[in-house]
N, C-alpha and C. Protein backbone atom coordinates (compact mmCIF):
# COMPACT_ATOMS: atom_id res chain seq x y z
N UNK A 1 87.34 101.43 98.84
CA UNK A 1 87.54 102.66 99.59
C UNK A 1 88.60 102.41 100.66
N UNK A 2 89.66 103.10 100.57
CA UNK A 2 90.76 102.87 101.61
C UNK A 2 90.00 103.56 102.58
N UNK A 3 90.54 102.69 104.23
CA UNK A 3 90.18 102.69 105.30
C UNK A 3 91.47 102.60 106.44
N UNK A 4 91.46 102.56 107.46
CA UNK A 4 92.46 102.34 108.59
C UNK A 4 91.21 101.91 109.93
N UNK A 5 91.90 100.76 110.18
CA UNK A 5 90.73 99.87 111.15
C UNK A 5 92.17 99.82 112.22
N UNK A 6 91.11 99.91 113.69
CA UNK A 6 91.88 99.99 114.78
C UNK A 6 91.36 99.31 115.94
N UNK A 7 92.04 98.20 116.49
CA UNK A 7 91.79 97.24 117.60
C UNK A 7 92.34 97.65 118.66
N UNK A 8 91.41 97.81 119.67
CA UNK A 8 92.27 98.22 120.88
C UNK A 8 91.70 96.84 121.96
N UNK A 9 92.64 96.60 122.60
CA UNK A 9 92.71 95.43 123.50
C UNK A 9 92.02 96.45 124.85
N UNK A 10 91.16 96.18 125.80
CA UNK A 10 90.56 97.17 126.64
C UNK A 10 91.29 96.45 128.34
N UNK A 11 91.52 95.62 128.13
CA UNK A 11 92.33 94.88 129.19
C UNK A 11 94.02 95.33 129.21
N UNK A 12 94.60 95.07 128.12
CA UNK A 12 96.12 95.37 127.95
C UNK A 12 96.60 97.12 128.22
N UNK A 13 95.00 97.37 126.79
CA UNK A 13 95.48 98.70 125.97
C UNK A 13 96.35 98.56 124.78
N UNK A 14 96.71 97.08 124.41
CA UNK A 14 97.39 97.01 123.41
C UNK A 14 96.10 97.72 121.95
N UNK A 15 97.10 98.26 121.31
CA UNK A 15 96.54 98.63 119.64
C UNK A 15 96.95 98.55 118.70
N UNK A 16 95.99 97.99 117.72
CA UNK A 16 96.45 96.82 116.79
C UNK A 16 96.19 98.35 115.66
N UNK A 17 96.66 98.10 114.59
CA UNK A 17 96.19 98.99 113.61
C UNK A 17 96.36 98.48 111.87
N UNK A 18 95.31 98.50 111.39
CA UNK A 18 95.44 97.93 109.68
C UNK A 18 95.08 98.81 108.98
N UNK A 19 95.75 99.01 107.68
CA UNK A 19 95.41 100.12 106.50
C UNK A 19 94.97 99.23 105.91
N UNK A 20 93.88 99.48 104.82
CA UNK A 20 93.08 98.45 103.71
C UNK A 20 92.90 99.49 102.89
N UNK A 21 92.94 99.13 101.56
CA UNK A 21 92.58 99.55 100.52
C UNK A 21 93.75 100.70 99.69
N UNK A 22 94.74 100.70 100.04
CA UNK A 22 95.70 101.28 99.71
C UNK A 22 97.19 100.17 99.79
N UNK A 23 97.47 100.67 98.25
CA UNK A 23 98.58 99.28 98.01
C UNK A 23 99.77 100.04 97.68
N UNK A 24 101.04 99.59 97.91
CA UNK A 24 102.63 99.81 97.70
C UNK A 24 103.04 101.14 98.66
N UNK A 25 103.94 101.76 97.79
CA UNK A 25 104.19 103.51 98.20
C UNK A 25 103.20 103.84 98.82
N UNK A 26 102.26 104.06 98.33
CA UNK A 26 100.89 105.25 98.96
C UNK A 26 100.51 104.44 100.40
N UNK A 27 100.70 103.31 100.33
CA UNK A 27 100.20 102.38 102.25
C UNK A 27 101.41 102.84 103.15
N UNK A 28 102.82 102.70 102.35
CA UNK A 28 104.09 102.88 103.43
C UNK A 28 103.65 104.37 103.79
N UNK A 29 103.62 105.55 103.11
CA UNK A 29 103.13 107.11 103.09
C UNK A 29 102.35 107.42 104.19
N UNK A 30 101.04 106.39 104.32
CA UNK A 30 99.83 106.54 105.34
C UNK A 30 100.38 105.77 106.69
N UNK A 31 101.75 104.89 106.52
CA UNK A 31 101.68 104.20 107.60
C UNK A 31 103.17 105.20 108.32
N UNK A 32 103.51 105.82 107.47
CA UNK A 32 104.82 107.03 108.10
C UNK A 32 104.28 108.14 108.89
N UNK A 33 102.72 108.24 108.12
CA UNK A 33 101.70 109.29 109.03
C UNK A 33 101.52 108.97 110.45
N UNK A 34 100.51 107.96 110.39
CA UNK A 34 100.10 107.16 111.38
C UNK A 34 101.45 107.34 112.67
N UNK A 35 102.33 106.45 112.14
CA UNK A 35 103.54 106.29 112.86
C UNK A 35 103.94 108.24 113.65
N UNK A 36 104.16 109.35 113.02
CA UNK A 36 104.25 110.29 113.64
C UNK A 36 102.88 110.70 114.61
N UNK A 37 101.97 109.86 114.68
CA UNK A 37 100.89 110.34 115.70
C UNK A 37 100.41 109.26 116.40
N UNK A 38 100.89 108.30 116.38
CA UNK A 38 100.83 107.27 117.17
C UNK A 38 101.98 107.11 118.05
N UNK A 39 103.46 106.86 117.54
CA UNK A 39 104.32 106.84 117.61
C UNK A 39 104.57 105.36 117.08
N UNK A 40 106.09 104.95 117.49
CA UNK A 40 106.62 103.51 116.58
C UNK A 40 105.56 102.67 117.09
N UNK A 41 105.03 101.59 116.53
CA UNK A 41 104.89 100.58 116.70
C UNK A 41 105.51 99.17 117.48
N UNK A 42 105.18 98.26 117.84
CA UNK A 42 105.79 97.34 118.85
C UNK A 42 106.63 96.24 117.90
N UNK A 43 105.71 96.32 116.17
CA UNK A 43 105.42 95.01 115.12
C UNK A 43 105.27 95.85 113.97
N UNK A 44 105.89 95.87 112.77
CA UNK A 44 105.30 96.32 112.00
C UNK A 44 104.74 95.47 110.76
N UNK A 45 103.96 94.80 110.28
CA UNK A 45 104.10 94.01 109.44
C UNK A 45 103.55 94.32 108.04
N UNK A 46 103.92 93.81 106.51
CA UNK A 46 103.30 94.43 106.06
C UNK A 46 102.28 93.27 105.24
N UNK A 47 101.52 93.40 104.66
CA UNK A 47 100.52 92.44 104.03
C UNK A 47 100.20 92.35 103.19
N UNK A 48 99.89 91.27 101.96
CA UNK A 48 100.01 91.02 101.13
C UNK A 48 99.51 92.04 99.94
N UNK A 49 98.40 92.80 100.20
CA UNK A 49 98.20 93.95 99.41
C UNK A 49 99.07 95.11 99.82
N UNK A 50 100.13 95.48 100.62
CA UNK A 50 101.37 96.21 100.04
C UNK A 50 101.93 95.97 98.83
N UNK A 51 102.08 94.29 99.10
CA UNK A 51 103.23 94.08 97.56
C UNK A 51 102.33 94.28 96.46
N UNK A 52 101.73 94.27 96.15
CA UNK A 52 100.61 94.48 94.71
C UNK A 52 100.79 96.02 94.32
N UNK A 53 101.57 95.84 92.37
CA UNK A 53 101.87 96.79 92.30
C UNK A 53 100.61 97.73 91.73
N UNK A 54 101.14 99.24 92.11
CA UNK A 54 99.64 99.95 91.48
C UNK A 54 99.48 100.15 90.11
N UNK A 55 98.74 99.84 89.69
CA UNK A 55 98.51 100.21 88.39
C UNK A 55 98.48 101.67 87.55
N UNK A 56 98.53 101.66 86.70
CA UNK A 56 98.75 103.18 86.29
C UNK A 56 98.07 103.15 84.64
N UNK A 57 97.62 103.94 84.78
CA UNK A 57 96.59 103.76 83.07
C UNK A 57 97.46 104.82 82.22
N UNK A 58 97.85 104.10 80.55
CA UNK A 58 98.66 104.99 79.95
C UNK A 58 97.22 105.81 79.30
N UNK A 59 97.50 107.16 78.62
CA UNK A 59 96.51 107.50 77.25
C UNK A 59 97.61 107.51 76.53
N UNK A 60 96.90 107.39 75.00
CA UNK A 60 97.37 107.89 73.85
C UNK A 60 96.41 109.07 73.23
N UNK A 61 97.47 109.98 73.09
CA UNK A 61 96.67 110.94 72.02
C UNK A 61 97.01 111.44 71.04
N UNK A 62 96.94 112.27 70.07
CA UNK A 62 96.92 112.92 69.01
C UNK A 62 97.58 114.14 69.06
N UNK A 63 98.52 114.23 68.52
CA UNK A 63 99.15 115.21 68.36
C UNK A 63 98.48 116.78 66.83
N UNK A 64 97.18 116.71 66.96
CA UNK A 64 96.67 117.27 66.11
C UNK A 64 96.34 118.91 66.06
């Protein structure tokens, strides 16, 4: 189940922010969101389940 987990430092106010469960295109998409209501970021990094490509299921059918 994609999620977005958020650390806030209560001393600084620094805020950390991670997307999970959403990989490639569709994470950059949620993190362009984020970014217009947060605003830029300080760091952006991305993590190893970005690069993992998504899968896509073919069908075959019948032209009957």
């Amino acid at each position: 189940m994609p999620e977005i987990e958020f650390t806030i430092d209560t001393e600084s106010g620094k805020c950390e922010t991670q997307i999970n469960g959403i990989k490639g295109p569709a994470c950059e998409r949620n993190a362009q969101q984020l970014k217009q209501i947060l605003g830029s970021p300080a760091t952006d990094q991305r993590t190893p389940e970005f690069h993992v490509k998504a899968q896509t299921k073919r069908q075959v059918g019948s032209n009957e």
